[in-house]
N, C-alpha and C. Protein backbone atom coordinates (compact mmCIF):
# COMPACT_ATOMS: atom_id res chain seq x y z
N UNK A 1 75.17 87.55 218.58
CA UNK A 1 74.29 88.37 217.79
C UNK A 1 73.78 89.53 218.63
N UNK A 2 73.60 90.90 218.01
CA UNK A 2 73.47 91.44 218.37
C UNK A 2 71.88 91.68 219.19
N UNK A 3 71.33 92.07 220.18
CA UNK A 3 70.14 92.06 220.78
C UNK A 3 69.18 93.41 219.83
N UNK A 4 69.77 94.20 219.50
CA UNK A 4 69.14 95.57 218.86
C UNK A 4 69.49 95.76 217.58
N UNK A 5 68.70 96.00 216.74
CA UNK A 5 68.30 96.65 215.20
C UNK A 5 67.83 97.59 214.53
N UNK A 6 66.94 97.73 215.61
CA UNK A 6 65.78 99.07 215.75
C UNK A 6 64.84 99.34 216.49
N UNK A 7 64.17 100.23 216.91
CA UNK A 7 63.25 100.11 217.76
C UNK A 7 61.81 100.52 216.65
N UNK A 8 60.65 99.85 216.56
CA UNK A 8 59.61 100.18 215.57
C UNK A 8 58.28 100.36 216.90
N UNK A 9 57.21 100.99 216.22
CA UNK A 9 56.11 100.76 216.75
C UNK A 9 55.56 99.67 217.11
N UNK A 10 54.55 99.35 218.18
CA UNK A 10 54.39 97.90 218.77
C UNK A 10 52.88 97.59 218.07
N UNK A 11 53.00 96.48 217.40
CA UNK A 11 51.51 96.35 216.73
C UNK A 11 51.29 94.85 217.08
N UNK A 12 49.75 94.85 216.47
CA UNK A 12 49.37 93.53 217.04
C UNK A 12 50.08 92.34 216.15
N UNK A 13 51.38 92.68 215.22
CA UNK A 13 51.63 91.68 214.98
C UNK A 13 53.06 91.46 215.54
N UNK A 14 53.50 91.80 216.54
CA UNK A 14 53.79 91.62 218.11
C UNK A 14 53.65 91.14 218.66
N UNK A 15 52.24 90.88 219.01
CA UNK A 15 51.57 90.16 219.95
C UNK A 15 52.27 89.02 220.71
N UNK A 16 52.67 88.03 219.91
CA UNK A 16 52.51 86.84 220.84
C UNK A 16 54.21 86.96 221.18
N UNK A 17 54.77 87.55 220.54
CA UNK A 17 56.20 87.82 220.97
C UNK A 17 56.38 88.52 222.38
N UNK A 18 55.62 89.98 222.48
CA UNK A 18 55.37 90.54 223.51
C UNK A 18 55.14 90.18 224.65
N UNK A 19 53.61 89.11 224.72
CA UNK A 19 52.84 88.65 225.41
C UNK A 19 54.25 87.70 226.15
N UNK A 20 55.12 86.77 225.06
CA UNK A 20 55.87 85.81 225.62
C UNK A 20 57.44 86.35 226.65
N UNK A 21 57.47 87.25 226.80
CA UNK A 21 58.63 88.17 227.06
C UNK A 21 57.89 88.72 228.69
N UNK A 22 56.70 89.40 228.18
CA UNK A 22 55.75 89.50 229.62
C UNK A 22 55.78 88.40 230.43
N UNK A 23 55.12 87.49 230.03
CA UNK A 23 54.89 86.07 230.81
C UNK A 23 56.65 86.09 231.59
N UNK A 24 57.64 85.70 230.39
CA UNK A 24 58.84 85.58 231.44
C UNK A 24 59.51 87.01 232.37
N UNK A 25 58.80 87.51 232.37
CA UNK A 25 59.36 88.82 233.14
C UNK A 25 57.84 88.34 234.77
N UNK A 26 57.02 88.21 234.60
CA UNK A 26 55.55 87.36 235.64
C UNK A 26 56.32 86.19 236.27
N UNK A 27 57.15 85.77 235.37
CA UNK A 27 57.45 83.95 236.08
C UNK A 27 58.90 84.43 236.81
N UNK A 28 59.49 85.59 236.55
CA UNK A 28 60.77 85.92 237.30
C UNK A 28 60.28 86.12 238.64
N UNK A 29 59.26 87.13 239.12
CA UNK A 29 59.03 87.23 239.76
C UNK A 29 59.71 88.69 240.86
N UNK A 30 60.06 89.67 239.73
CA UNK A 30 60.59 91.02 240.56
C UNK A 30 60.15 92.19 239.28
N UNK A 31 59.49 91.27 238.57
CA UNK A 31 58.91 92.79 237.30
C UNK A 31 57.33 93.06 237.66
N UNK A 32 56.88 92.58 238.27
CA UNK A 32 55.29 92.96 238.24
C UNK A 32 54.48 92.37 239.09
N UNK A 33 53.57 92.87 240.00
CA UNK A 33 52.34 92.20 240.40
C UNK A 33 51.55 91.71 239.74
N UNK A 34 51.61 91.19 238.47
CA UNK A 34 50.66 90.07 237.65
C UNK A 34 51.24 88.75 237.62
N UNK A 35 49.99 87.87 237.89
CA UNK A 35 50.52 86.54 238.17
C UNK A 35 50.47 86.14 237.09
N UNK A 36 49.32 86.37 235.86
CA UNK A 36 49.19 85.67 234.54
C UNK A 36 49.16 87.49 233.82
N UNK A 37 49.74 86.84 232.29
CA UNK A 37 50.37 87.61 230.94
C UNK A 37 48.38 87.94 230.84
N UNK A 38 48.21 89.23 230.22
CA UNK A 38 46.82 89.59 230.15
C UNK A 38 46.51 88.81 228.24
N UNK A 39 45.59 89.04 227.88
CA UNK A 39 45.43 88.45 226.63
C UNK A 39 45.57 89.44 225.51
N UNK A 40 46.19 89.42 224.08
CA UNK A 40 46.55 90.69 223.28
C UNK A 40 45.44 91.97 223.60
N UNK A 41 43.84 91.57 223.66
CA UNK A 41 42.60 92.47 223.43
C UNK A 41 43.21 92.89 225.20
N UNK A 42 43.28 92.59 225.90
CA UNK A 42 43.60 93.10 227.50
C UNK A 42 44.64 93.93 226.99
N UNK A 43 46.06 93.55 226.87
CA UNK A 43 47.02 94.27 226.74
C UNK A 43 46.64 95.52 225.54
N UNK A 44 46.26 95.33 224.32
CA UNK A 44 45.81 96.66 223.32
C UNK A 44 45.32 97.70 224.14
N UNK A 45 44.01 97.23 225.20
CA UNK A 45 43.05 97.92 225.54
C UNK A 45 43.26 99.19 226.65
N UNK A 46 44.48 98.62 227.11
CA UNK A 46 45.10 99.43 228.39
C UNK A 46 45.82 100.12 228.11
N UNK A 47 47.18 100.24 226.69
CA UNK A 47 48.18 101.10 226.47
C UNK A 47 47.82 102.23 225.45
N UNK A 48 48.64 103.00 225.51
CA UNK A 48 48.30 104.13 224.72
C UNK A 48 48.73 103.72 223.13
N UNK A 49 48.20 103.92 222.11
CA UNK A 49 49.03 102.95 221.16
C UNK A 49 50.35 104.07 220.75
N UNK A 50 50.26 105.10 220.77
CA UNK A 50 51.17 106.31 220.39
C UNK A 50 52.15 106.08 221.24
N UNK A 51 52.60 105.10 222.19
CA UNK A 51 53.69 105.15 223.10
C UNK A 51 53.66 103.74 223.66
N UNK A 52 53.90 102.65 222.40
CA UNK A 52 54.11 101.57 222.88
C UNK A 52 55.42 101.07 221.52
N UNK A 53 56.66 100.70 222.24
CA UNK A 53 56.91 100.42 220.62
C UNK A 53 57.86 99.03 221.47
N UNK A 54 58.95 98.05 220.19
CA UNK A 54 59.58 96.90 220.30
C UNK A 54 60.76 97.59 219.80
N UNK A 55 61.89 96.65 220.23
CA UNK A 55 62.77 96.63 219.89
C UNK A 55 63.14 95.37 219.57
N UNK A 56 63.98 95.70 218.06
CA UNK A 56 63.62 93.95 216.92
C UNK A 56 65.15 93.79 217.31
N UNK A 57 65.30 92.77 216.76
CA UNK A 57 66.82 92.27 216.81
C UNK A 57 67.08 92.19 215.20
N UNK A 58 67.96 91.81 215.00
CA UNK A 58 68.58 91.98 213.36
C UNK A 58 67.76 90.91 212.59
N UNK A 59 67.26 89.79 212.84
CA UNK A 59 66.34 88.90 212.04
C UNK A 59 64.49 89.44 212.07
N UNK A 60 64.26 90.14 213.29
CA UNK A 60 63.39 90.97 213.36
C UNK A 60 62.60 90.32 213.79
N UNK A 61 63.21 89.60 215.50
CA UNK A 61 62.56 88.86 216.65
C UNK A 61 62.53 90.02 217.67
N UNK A 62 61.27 89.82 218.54
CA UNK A 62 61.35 90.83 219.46
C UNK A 62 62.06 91.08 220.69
N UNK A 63 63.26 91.97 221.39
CA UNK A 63 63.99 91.66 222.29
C UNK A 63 63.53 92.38 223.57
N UNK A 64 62.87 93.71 223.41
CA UNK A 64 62.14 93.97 224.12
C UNK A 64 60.79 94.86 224.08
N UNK A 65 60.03 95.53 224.87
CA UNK A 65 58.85 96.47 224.36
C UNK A 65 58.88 97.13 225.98
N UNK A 66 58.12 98.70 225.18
CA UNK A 66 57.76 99.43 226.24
C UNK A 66 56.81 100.31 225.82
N UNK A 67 55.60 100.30 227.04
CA UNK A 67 54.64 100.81 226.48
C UNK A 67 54.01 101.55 227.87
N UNK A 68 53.11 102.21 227.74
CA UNK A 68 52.82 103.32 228.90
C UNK A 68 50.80 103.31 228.75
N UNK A 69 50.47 103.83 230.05
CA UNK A 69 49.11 103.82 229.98
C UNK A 69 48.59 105.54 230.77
N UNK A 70 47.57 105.82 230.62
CA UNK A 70 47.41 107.03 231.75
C UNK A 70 47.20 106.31 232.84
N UNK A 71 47.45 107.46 233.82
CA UNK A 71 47.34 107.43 235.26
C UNK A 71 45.69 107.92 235.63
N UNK A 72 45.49 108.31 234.82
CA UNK A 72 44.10 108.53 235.64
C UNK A 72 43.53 109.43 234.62
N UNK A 73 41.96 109.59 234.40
CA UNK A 73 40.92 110.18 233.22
C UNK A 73 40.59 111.59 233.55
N UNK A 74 40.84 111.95 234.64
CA UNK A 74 40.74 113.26 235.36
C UNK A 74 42.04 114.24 234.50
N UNK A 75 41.26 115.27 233.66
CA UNK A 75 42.36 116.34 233.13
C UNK A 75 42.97 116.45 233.70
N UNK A 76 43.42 117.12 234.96
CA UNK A 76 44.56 117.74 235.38
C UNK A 76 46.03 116.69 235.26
N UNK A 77 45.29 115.44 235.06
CA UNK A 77 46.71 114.08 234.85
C UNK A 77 47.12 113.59 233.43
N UNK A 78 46.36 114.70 232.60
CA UNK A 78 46.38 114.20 231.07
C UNK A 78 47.72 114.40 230.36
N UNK A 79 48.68 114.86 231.30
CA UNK A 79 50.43 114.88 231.02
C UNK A 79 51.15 113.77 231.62
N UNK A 80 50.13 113.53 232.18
CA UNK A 80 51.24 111.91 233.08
C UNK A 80 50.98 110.59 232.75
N UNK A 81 51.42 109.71 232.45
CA UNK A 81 51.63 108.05 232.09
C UNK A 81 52.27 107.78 233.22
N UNK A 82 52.22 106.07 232.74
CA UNK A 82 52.72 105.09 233.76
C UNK A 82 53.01 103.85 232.75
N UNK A 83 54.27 103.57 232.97
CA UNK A 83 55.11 102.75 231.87
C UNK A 83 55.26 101.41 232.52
N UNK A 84 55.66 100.94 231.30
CA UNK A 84 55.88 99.21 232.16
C UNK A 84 57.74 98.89 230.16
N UNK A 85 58.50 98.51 231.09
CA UNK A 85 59.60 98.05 229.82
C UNK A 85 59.95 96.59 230.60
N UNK A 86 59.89 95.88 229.31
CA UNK A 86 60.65 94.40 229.66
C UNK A 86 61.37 94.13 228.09
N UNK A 87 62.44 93.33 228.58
CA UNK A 87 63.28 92.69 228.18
C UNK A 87 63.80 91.48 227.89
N UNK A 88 63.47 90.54 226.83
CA UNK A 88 63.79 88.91 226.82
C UNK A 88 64.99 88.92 227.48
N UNK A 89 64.88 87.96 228.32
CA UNK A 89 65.96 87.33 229.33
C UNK A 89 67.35 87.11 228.83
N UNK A 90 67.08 86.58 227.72
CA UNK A 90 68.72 86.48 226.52
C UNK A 90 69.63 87.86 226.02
N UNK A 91 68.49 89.08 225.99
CA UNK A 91 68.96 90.48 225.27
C UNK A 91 69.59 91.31 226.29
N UNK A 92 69.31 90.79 227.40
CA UNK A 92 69.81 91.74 228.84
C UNK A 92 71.43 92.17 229.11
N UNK A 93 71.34 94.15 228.98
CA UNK A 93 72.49 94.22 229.21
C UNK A 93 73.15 94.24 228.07
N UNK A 94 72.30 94.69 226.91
CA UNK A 94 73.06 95.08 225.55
C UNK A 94 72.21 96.20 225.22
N UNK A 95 71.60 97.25 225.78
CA UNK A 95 71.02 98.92 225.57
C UNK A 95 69.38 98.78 224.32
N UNK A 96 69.10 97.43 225.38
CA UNK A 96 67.61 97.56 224.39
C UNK A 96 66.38 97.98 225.46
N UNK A 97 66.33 98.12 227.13
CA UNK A 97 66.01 98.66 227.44
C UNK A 97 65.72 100.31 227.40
N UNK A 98 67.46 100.87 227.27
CA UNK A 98 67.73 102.52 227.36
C UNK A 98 67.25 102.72 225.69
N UNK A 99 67.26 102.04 224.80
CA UNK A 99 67.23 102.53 223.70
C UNK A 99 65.11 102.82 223.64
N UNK A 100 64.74 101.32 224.28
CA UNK A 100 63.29 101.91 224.51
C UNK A 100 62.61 103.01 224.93
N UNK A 101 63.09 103.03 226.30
CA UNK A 101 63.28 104.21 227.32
C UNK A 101 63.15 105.66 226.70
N UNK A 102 64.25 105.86 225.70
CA UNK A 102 64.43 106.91 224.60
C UNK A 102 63.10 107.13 223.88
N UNK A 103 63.39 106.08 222.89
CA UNK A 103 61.82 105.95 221.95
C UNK A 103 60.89 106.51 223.16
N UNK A 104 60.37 106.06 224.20
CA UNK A 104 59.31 106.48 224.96
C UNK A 104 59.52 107.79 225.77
N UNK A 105 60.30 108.28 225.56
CA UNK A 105 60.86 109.90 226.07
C UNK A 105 60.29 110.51 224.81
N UNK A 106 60.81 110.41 223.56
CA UNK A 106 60.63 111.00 222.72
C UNK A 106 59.32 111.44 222.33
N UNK A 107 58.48 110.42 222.24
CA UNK A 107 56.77 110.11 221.78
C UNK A 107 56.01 111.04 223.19
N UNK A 108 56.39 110.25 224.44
CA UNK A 108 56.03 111.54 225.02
C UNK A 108 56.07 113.06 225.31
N UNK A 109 57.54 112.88 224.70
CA UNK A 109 57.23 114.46 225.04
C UNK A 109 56.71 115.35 223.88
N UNK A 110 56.84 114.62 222.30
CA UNK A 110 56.21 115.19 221.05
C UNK A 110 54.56 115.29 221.27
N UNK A 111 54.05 114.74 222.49
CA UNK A 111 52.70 114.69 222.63
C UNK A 111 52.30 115.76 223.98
N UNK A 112 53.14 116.50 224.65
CA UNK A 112 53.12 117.13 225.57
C UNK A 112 52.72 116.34 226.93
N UNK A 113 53.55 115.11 227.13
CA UNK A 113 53.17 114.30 228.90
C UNK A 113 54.46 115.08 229.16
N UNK A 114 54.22 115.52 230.46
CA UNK A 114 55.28 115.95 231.26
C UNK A 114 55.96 114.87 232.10
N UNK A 115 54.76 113.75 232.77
CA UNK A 115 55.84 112.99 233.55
C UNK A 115 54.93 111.47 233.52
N UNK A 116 56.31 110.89 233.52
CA UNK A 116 56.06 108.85 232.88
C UNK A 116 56.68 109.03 234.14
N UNK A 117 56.18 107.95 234.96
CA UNK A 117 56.18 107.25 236.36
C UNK A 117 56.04 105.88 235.84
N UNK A 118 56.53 105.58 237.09
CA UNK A 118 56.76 103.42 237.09
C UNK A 118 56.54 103.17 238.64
N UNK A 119 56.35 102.29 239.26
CA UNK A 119 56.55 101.75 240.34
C UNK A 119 57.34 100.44 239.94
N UNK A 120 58.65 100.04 240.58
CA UNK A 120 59.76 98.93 240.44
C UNK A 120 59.99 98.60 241.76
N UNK A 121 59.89 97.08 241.80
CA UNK A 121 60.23 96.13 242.94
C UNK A 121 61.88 96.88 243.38
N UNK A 122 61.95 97.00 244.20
CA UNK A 122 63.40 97.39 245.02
C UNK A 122 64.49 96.27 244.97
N UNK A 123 64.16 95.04 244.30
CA UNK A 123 64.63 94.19 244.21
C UNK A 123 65.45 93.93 242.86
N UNK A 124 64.37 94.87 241.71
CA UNK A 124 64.93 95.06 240.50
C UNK A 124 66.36 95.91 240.17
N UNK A 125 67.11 95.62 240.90
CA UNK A 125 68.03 96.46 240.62
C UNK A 125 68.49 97.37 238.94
N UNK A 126 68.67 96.31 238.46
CA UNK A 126 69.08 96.46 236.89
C UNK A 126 68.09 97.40 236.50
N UNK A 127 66.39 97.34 236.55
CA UNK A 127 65.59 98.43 236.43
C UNK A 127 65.42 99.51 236.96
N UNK A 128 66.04 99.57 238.15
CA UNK A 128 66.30 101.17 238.87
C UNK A 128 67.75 101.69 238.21
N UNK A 129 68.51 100.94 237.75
CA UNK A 129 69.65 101.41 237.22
C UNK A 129 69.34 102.23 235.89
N UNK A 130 68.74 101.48 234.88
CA UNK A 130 68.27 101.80 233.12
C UNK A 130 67.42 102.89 233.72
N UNK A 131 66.85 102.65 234.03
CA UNK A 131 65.70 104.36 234.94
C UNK A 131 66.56 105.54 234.80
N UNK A 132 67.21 105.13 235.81
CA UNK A 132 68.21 106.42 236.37
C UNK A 132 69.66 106.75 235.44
N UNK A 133 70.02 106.20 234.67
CA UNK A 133 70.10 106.58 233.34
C UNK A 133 69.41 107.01 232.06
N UNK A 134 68.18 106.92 232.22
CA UNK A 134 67.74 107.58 231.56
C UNK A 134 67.05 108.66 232.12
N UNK A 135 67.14 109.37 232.86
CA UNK A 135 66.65 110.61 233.97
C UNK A 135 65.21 110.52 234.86
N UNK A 136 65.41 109.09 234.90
CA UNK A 136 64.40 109.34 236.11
C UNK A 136 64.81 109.33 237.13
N UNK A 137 63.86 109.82 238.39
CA UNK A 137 64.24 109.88 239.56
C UNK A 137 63.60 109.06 240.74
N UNK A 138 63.99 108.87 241.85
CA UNK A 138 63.12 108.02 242.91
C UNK A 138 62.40 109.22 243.36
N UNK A 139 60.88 108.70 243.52
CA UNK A 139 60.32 109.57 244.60
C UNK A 139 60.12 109.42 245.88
N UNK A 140 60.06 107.87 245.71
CA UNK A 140 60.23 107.46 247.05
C UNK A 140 59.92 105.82 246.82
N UNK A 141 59.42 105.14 248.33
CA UNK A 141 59.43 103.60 248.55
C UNK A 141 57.96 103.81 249.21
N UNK A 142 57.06 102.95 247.90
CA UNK A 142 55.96 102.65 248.54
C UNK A 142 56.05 101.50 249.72
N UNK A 143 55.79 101.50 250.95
CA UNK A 143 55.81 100.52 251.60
C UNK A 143 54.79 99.21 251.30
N UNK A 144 54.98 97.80 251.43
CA UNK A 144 54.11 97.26 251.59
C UNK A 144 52.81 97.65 250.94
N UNK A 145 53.21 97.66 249.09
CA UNK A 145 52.16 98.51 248.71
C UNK A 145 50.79 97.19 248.32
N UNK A 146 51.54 96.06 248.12
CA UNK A 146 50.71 94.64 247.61
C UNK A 146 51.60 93.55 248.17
N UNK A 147 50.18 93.01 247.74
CA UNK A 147 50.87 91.45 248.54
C UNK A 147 50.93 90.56 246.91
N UNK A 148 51.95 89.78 246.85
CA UNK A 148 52.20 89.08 245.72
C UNK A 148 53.14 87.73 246.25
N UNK A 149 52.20 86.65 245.89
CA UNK A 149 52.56 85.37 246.46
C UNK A 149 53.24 85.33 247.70
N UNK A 150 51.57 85.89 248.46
CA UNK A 150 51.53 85.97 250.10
C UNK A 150 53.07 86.60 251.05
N UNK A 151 53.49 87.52 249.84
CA UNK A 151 54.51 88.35 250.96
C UNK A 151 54.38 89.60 250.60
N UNK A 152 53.85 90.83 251.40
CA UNK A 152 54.16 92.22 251.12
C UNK A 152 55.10 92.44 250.61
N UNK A 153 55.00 93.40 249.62
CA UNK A 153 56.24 93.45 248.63
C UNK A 153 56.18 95.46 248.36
N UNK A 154 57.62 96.34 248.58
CA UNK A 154 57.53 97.28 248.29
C UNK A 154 57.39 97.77 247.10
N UNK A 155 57.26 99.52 246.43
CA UNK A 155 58.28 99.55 245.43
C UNK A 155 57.99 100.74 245.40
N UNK A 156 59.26 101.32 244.29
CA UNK A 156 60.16 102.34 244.35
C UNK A 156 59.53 102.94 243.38
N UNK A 157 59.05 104.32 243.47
CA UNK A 157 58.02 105.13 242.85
C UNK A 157 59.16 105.67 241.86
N UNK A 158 59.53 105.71 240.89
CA UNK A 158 60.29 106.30 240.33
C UNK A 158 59.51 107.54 239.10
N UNK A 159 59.77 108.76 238.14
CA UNK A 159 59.32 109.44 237.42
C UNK A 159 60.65 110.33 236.59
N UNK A 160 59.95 110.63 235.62
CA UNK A 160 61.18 111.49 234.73
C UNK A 160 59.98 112.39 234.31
N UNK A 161 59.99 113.71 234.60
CA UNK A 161 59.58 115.24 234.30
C UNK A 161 60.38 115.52 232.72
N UNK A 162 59.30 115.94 232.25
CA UNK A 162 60.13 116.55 230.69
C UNK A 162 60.68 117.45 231.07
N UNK A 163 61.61 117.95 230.16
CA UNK A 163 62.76 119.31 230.42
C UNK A 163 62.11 120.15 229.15
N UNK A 164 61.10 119.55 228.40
CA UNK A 164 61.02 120.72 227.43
C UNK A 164 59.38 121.09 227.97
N UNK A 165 58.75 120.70 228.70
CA UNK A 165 57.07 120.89 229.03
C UNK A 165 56.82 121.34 231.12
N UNK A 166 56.72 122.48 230.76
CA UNK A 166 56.22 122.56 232.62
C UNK A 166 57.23 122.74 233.14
């Protein structure tokens, strides 16, 4: 079966699909410095809702989501986000990441952000790959930016600049 159907807006009736896809991307242990999945009112409260959407599968289960937050409340950063995309473990490697990726290119740039940044474990390979297909770039390797289950852990500053803004 196919992993992708469509990609829709991410609403709270999402939620526990989302939340469960997070958690297994936390328990992998190369998607994130969070040890525990935040709770729906945590997760609502942090993303932008204009740039969070799912991607359903053909019965219209969730396969993956990507959603973005600002970088900081200070105007001069009011063009830049910071994204987070995951993927149920089963859908991987059938274009429901890149197809997100898209959706979240699009929304941003109809809203004038010039640049969505990520920080990715160096370990994530497969996520520096979908990145860099979809035009982002490395900026560099944060060293030893956190410690996560007592081992310094790097990661790879990555960003995609709009081509139609700045």
């Amino acid at each position: 079966m196919s992993a992708l159907a469509a990609v829709a807006p991410l609403t709270a009736g999402h939620a526990d699909q989302v939340l469960a896809i997070y958690r297994a991307g936390i328990d992998e242990g190369d998607a994130t410095f969070e040890t525990t999945a935040p709770t729906w009112a945590e997760f609502d409260a942090a993303r932008l809702p204009e740039h969070r959407f799912v991607a359903l599968d053909p019965a219209g289960g969730v396969s993956g989501w990507v959603a973005a937050s600002r970088v900081s409340g200070r105007c001069v950063y009011a063009g830049v986000v910071e994204h987070s995309v995951y993927v149920r473990p089963e859908a991987r490697g059938r274009g429901v990441a890149s197809a997100l990726l898209a959706a979240l290119i699009d929304s941003t740039e109809a809203a004038g952000i010039w640049t969505i940044q990520s920080g990715i474990f160096p370990e994530n390979t497969a996520s520096l790959a979908v990145h860099e297909r979809a035009g982002f770039r490395v900026i560099g390797v944060r060293e030893r930016i956190g410690l996560h289950h007592g081992r310094w852990r790097d990661t790879v500053l990555v960003e995609r600049r709009s081509r139609r803004i700045g």
